[in-house]
PDB file of N, CA and C in Angstrom:
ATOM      1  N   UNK A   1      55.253 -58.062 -37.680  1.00  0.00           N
ATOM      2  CA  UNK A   1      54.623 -57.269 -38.713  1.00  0.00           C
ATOM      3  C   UNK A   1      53.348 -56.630 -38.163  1.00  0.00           C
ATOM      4  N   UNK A   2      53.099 -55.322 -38.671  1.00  0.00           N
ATOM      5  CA  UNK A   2      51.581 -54.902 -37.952  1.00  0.00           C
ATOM      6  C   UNK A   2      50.495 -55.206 -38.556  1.00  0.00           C
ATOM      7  N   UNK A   3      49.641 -55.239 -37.925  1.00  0.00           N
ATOM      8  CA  UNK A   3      48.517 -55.005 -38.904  1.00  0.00           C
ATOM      9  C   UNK A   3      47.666 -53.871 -39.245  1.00  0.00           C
ATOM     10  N   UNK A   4      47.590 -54.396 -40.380  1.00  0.00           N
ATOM     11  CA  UNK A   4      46.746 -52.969 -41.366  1.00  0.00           C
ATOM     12  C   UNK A   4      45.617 -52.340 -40.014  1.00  0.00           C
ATOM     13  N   UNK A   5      45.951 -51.021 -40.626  1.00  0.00           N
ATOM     14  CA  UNK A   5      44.773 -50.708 -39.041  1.00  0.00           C
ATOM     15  C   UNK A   5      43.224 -50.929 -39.351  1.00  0.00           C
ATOM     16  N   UNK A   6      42.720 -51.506 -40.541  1.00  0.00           N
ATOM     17  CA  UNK A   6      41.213 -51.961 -40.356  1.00  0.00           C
ATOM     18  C   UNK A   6      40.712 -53.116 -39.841  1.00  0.00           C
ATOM     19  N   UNK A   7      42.242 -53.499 -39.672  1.00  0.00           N
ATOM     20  CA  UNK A   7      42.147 -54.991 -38.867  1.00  0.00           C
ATOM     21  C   UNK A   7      42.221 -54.954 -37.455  1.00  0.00           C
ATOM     22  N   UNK A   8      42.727 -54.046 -36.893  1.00  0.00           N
ATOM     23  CA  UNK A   8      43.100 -53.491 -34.852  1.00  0.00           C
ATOM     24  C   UNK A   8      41.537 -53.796 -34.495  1.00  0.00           C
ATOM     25  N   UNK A   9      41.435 -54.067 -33.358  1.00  0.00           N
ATOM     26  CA  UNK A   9      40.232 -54.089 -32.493  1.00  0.00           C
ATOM     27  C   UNK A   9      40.460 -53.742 -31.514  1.00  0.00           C
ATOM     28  N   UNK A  10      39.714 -52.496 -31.314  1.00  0.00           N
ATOM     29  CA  UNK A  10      39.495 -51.922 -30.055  1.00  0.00           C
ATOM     30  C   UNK A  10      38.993 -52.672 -28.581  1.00  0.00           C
ATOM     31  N   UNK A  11      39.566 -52.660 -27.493  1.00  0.00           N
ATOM     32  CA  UNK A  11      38.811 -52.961 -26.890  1.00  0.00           C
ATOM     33  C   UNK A  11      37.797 -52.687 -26.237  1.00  0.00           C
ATOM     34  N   UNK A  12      36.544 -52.925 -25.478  1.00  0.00           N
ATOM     35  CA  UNK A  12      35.146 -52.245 -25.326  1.00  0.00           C
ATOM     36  C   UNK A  12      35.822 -51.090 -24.172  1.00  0.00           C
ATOM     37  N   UNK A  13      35.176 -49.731 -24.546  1.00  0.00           N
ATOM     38  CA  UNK A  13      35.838 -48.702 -24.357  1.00  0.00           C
ATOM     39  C   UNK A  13      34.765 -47.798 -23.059  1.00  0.00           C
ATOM     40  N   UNK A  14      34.862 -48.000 -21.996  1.00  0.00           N
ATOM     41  CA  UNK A  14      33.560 -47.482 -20.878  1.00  0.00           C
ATOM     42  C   UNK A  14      33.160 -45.596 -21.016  1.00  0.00           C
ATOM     43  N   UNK A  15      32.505 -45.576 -21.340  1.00  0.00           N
ATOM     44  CA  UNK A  15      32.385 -44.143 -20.854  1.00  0.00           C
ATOM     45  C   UNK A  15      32.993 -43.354 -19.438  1.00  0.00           C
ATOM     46  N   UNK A  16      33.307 -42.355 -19.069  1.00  0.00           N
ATOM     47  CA  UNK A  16      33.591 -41.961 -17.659  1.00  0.00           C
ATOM     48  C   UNK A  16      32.650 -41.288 -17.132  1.00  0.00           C
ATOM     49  N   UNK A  17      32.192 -41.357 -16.025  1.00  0.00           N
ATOM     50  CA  UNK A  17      30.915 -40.580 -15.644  1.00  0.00           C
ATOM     51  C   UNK A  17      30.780 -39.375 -14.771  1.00  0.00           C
ATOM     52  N   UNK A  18      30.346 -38.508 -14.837  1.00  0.00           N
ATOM     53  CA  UNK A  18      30.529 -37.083 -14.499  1.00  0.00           C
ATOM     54  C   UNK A  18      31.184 -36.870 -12.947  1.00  0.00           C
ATOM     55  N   UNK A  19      31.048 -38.134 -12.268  1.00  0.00           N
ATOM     56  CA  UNK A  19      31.826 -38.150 -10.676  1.00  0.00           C
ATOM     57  C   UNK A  19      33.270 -38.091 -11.403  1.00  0.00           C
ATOM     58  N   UNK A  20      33.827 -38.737 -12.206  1.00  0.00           N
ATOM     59  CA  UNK A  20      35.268 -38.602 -12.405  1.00  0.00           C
ATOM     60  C   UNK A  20      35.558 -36.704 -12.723  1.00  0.00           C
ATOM     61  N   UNK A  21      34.648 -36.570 -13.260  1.00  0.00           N
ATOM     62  CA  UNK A  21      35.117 -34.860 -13.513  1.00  0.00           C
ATOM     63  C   UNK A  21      35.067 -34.054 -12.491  1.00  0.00           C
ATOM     64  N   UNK A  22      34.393 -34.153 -11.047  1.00  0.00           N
ATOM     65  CA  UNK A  22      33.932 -33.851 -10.471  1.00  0.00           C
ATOM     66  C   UNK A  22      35.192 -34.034  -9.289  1.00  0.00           C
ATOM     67  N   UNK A  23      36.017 -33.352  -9.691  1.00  0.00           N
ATOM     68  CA  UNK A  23      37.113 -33.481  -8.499  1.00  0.00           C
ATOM     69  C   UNK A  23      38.060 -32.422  -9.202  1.00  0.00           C
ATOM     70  N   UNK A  24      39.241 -32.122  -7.998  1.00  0.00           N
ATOM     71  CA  UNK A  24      39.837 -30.900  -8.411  1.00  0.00           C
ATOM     72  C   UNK A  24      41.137 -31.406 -10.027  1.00  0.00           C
ATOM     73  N   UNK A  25      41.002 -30.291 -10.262  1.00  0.00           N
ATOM     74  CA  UNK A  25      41.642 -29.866 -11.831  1.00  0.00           C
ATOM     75  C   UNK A  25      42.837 -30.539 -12.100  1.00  0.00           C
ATOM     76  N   UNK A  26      43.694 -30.549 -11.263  1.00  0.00           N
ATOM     77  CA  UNK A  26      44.982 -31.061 -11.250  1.00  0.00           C
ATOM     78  C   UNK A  26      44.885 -32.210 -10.994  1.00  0.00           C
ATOM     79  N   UNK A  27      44.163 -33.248 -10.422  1.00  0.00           N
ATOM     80  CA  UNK A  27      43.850 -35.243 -10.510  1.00  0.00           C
ATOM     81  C   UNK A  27      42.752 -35.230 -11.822  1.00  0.00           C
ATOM     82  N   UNK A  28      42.085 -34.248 -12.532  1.00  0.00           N
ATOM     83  CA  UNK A  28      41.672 -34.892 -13.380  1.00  0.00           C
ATOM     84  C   UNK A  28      42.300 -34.893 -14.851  1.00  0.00           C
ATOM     85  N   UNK A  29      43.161 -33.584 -14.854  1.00  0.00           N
ATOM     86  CA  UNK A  29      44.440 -33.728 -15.998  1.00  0.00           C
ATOM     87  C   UNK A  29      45.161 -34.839 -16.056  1.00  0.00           C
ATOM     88  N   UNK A  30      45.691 -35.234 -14.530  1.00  0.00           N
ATOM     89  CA  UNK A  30      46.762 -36.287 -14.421  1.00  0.00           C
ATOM     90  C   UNK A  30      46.047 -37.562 -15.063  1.00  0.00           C
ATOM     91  N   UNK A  31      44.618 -37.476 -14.365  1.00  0.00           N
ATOM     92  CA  UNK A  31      44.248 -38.798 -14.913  1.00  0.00           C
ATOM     93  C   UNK A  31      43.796 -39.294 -16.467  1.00  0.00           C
ATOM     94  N   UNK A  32      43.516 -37.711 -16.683  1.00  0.00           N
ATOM     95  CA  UNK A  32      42.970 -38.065 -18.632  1.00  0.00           C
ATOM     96  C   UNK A  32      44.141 -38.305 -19.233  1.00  0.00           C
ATOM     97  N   UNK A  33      45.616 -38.289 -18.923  1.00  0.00           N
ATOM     98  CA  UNK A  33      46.561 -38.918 -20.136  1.00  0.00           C
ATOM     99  C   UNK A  33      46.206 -40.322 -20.087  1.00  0.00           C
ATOM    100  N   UNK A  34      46.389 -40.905 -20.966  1.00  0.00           N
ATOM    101  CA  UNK A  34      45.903 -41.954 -21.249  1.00  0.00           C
ATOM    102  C   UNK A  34      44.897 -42.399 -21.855  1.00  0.00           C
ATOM    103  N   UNK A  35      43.748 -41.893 -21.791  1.00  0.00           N
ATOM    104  CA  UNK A  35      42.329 -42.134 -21.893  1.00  0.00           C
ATOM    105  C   UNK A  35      42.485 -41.583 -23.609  1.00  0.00           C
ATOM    106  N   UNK A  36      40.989 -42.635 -23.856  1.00  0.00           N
ATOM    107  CA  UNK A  36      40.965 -42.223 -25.461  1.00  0.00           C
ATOM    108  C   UNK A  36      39.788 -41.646 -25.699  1.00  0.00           C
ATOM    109  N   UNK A  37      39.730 -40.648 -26.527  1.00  0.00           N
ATOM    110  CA  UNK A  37      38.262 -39.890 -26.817  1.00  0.00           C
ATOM    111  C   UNK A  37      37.919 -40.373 -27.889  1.00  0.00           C
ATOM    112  N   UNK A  38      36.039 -40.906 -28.005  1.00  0.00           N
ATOM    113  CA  UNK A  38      35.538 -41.729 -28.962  1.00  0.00           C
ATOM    114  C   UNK A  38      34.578 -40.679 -29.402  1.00  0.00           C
ATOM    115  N   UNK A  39      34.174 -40.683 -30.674  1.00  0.00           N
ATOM    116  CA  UNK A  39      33.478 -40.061 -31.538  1.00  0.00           C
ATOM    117  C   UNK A  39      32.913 -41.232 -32.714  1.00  0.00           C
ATOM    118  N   UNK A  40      31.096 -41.584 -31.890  1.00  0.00           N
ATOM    119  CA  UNK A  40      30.668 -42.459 -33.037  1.00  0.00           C
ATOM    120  C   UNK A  40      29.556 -41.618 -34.330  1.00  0.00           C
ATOM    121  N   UNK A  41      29.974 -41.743 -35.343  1.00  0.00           N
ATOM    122  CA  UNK A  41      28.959 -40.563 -35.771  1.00  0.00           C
ATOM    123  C   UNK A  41      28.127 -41.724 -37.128  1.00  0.00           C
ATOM    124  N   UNK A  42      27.299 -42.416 -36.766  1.00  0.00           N
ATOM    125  CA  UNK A  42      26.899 -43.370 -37.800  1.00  0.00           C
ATOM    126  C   UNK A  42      27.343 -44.976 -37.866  1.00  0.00           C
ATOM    127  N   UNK A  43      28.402 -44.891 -39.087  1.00  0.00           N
ATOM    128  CA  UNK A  43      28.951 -46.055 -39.426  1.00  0.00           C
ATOM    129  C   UNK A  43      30.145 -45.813 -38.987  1.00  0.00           C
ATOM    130  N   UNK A  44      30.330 -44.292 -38.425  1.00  0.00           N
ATOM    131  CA  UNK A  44      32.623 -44.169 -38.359  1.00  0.00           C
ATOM    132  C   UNK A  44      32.657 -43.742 -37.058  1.00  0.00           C
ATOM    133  N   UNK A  45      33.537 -44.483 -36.304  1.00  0.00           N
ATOM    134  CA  UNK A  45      33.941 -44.400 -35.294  1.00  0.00           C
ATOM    135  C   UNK A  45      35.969 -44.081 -35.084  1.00  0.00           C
ATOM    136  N   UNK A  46      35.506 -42.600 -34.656  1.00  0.00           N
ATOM    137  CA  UNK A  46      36.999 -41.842 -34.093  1.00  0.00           C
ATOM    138  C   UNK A  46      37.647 -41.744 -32.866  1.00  0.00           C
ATOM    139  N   UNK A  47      38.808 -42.086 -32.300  1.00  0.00           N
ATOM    140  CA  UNK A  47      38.925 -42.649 -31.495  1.00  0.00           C
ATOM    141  C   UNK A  47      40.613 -42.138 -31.516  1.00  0.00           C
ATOM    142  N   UNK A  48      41.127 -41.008 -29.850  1.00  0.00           N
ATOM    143  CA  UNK A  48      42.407 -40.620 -30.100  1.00  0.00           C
ATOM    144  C   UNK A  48      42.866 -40.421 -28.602  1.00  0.00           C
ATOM    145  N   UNK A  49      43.971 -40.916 -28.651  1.00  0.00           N
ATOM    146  CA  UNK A  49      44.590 -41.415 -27.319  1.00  0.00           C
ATOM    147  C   UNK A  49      44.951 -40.052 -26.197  1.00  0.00           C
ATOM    148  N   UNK A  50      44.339 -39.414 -25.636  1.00  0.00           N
ATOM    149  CA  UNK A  50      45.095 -38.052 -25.054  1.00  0.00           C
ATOM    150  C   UNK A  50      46.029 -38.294 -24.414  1.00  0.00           C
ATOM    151  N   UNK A  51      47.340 -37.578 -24.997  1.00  0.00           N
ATOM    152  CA  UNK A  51      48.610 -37.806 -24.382  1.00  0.00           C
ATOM    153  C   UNK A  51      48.981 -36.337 -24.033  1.00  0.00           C
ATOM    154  N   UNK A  52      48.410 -35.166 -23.827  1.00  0.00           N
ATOM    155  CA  UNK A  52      49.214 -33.853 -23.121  1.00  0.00           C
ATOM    156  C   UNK A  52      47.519 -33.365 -22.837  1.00  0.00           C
ATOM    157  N   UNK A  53      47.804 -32.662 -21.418  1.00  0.00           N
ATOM    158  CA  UNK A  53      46.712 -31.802 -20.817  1.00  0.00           C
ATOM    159  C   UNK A  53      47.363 -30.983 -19.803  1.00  0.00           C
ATOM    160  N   UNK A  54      46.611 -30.083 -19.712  1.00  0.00           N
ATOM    161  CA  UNK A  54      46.802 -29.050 -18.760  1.00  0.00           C
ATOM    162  C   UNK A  54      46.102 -28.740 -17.460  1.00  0.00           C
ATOM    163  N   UNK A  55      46.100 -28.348 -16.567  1.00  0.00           N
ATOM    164  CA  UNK A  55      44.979 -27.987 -15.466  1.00  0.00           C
ATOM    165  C   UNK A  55      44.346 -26.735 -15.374  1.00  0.00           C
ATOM    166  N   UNK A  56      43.273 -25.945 -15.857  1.00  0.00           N
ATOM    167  CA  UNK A  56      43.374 -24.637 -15.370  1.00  0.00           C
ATOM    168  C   UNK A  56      41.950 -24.567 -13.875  1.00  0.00           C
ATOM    169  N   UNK A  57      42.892 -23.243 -13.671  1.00  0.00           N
ATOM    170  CA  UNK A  57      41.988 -23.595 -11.452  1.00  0.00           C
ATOM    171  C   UNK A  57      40.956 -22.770 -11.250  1.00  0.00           C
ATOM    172  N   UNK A  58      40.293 -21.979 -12.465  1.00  0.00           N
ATOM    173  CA  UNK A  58      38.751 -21.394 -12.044  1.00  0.00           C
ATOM    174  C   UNK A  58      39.661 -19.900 -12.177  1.00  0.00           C
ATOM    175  N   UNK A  59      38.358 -19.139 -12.004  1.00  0.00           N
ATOM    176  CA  UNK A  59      38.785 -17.762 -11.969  1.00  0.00           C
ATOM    177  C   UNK A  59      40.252 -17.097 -11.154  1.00  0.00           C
ATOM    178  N   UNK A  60      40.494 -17.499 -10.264  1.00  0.00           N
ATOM    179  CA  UNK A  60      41.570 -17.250  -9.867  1.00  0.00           C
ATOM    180  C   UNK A  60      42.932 -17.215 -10.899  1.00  0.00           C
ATOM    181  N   UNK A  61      42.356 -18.041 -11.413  1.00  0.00           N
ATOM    182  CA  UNK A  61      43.739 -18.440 -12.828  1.00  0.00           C
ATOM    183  C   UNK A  61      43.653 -17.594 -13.931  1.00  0.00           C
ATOM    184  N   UNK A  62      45.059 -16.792 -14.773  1.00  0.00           N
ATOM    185  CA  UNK A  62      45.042 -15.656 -15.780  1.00  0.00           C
ATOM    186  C   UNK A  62      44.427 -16.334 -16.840  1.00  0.00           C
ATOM    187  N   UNK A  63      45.307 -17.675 -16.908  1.00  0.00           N
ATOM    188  CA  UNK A  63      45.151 -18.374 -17.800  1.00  0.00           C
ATOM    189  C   UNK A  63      44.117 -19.356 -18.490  1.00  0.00           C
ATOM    190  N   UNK A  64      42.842 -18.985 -17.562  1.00  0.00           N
ATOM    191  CA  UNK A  64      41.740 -19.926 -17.646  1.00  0.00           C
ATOM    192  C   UNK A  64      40.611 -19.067 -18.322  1.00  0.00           C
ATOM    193  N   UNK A  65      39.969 -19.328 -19.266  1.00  0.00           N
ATOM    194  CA  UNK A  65      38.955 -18.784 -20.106  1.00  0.00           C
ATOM    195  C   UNK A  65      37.759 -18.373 -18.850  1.00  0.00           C
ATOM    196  N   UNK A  66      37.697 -19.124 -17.795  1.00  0.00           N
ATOM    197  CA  UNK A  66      36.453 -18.936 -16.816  1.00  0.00           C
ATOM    198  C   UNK A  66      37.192 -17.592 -15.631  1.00  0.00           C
ATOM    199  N   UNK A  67      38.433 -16.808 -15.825  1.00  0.00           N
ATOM    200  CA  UNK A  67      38.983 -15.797 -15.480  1.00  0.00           C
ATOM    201  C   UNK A  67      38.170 -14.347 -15.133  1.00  0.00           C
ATOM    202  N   UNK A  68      37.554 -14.371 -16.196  1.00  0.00           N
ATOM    203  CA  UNK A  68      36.815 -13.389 -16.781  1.00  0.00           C
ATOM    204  C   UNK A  68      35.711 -13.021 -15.933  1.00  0.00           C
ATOM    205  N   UNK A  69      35.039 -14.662 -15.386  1.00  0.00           N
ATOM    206  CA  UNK A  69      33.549 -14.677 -14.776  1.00  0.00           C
ATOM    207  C   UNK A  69      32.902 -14.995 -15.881  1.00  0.00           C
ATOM    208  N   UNK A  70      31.460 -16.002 -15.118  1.00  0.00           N
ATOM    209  CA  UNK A  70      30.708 -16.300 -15.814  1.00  0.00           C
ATOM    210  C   UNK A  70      30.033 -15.209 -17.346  1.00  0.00           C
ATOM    211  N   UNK A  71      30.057 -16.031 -18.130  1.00  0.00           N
ATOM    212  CA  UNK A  71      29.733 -15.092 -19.244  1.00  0.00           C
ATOM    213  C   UNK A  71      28.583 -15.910 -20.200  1.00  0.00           C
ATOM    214  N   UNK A  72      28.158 -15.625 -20.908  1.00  0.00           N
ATOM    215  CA  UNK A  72      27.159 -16.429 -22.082  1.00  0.00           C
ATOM    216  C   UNK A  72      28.358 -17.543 -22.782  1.00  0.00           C
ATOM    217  N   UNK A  73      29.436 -16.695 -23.239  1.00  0.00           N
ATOM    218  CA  UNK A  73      30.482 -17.993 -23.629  1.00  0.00           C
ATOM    219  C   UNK A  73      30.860 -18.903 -23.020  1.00  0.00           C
ATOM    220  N   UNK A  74      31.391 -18.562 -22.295  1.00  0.00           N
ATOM    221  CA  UNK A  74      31.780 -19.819 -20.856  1.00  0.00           C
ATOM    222  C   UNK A  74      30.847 -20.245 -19.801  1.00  0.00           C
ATOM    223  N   UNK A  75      30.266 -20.298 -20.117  1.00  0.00           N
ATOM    224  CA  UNK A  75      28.969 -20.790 -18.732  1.00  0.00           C
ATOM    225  C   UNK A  75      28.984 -21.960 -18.616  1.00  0.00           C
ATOM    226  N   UNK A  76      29.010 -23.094 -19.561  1.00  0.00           N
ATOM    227  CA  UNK A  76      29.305 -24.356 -19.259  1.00  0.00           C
ATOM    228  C   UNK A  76      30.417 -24.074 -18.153  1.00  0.00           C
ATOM    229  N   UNK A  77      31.646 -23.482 -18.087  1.00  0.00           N
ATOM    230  CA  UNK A  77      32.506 -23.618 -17.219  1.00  0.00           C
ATOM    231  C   UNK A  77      32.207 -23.909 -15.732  1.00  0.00           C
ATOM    232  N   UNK A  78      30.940 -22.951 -15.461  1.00  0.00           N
ATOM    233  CA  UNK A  78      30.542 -23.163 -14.444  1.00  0.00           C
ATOM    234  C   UNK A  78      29.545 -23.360 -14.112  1.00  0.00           C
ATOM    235  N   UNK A  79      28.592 -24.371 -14.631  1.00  0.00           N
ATOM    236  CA  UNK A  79      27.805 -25.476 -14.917  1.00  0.00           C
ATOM    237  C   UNK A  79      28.500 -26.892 -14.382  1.00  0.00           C
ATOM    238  N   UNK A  80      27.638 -27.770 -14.020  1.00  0.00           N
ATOM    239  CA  UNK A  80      27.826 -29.276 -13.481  1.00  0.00           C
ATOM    240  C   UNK A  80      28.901 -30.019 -14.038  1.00  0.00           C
ATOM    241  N   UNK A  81      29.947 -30.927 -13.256  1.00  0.00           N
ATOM    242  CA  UNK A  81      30.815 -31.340 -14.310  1.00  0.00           C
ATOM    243  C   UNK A  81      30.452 -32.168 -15.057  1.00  0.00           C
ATOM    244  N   UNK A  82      31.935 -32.482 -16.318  1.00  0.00           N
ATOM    245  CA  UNK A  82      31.048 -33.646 -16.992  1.00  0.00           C
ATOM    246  C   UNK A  82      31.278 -33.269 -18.791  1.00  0.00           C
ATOM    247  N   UNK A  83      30.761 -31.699 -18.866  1.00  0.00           N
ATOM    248  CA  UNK A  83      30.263 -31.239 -19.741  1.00  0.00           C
ATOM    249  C   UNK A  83      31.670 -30.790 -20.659  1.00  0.00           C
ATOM    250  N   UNK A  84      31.512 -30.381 -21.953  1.00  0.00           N
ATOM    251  CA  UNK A  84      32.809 -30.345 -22.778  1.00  0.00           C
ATOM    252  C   UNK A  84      32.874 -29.007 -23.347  1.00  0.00           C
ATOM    253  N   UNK A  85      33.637 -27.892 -22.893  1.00  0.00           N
ATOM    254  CA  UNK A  85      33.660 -26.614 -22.945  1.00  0.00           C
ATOM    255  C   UNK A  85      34.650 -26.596 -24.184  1.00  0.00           C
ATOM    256  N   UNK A  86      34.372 -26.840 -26.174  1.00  0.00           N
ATOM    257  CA  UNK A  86      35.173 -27.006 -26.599  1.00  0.00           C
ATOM    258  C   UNK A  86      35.909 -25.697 -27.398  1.00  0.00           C
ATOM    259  N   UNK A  87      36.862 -25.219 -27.067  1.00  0.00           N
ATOM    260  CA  UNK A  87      37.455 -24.327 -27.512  1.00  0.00           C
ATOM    261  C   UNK A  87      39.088 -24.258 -28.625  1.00  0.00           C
ATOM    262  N   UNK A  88      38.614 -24.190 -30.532  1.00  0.00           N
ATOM    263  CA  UNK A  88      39.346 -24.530 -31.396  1.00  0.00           C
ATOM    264  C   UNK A  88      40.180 -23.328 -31.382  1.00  0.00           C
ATOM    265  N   UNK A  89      41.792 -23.513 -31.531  1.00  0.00           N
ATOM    266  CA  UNK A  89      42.707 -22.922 -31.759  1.00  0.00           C
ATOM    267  C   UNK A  89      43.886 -23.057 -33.071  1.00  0.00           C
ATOM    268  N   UNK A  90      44.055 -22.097 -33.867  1.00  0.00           N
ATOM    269  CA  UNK A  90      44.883 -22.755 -34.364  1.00  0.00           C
ATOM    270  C   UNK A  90      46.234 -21.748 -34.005  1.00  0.00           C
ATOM    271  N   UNK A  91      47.107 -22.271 -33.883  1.00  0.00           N
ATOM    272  CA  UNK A  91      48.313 -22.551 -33.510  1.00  0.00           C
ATOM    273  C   UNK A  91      49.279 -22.675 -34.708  1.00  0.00           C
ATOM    274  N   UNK A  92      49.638 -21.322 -34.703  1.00  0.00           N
ATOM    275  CA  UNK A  92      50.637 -21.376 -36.653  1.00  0.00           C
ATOM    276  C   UNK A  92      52.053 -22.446 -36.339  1.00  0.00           C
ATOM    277  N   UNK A  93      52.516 -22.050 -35.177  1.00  0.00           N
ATOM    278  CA  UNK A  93      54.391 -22.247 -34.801  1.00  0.00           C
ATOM    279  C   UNK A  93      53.597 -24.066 -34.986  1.00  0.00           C
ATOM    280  N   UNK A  94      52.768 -24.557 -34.175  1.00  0.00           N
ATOM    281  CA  UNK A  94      52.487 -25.979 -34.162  1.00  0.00           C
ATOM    282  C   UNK A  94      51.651 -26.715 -34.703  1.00  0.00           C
ATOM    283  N   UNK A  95      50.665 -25.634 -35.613  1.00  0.00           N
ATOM    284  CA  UNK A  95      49.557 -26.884 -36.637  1.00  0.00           C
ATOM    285  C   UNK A  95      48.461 -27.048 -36.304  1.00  0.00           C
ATOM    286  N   UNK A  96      48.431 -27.223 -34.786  1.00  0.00           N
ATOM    287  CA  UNK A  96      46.923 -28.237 -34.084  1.00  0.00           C
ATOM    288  C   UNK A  96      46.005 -27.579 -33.213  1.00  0.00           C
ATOM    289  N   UNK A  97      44.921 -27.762 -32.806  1.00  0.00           N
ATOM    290  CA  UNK A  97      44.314 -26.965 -32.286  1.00  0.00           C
ATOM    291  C   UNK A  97      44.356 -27.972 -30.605  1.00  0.00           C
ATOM    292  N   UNK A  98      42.752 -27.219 -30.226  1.00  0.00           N
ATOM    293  CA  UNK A  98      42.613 -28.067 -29.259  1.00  0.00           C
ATOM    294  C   UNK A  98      41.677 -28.093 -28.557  1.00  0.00           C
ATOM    295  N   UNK A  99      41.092 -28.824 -27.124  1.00  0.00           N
ATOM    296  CA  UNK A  99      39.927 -28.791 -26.661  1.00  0.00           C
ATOM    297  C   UNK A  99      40.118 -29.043 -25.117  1.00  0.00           C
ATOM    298  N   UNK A 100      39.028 -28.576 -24.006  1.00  0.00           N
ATOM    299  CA  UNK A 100      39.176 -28.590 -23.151  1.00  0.00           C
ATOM    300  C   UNK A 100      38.043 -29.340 -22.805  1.00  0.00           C
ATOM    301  N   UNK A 101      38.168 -29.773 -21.335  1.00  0.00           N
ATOM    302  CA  UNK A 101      37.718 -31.074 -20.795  1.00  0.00           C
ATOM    303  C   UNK A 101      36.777 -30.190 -19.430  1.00  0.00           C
ATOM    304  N   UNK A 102      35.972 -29.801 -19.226  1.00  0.00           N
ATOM    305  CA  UNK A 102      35.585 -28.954 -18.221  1.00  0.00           C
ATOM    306  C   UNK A 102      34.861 -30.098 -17.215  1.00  0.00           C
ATOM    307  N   UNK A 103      35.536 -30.087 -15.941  1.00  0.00           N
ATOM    308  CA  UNK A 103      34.790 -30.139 -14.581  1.00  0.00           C
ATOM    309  C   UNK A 103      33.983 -29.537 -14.056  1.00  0.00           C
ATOM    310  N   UNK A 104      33.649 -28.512 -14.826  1.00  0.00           N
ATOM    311  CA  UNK A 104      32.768 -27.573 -14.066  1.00  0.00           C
ATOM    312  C   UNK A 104      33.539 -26.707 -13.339  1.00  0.00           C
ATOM    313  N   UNK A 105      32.343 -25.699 -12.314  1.00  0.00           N
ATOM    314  CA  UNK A 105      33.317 -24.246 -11.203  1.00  0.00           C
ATOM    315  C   UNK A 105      34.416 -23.916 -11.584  1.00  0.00           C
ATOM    316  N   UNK A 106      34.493 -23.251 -12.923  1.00  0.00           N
ATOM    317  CA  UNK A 106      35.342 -22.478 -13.629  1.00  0.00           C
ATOM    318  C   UNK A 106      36.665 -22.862 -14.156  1.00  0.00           C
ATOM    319  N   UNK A 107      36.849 -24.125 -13.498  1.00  0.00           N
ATOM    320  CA  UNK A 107      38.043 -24.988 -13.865  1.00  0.00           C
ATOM    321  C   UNK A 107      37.929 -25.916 -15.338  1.00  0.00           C
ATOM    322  N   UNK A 108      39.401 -26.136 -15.368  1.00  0.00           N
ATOM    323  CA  UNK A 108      39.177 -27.174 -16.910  1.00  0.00           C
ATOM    324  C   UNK A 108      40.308 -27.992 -16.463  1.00  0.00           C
ATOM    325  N   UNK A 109      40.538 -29.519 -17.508  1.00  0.00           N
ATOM    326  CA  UNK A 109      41.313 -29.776 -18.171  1.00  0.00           C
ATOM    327  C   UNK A 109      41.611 -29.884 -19.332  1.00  0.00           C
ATOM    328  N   UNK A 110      43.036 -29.575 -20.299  1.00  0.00           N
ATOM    329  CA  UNK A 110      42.621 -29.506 -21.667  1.00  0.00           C
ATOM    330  C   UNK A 110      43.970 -30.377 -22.172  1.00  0.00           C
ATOM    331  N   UNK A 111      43.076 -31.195 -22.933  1.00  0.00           N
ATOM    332  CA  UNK A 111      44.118 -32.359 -24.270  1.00  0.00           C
ATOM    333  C   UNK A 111      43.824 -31.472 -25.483  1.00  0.00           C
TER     334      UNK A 111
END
């Protein structure tokens, strides 16, 4: 039988520290499945397992918001890694939006 989920206990959950972002695009996608993103805001704590990401490779890439070149919007992109370049979509065919995970030098990963 499960238990009610106010009863689950998390286990103590480490932060990752900006050396993990700090490597190329494609080992740090691979490595964020899995990982859970925490959001403590007070008394409520949110907490969601990333199970799909993508790699994008810096300007070179069509598909990467940092394509363009540095801009006032994207400048985190190419800023120190670490930092959370978050960009909401909604998505009619699928519902959900989404957010990207920036390493920095124009690259991302995105859950």
């Amino acid at each position: 039988m499960r238990k009610p989920q106010s009863a689950i206990r998390l286990a103590p959950i480490r932060p990752l520290d900006r050396a993990f972002f700090a490597r190329p695009p494609r080992v740090v996608a691979r490595e964020l499945l899995g990982k859970v993103l925490v959001r403590r805001d007070r008394n409520v704590c949110l907490a969601a397992r990333i199970v799909e990401v993508e790699a994008y490779l810096g300007e070179n890439d069509p598909a990467a918001h940092s394509a363009a070149g540095n801009t006032l919007r994207n400048a985190v992109l190419f800023g120190p890694p670490g930092f959370a370049y978050v960009y909401e979509c909604f998505l009619r065919a699928r519902g959900k939006g989404g957010m990207r995970l920036i390493p920095g030098s124009g690259t991302a990963a995105w859950s």
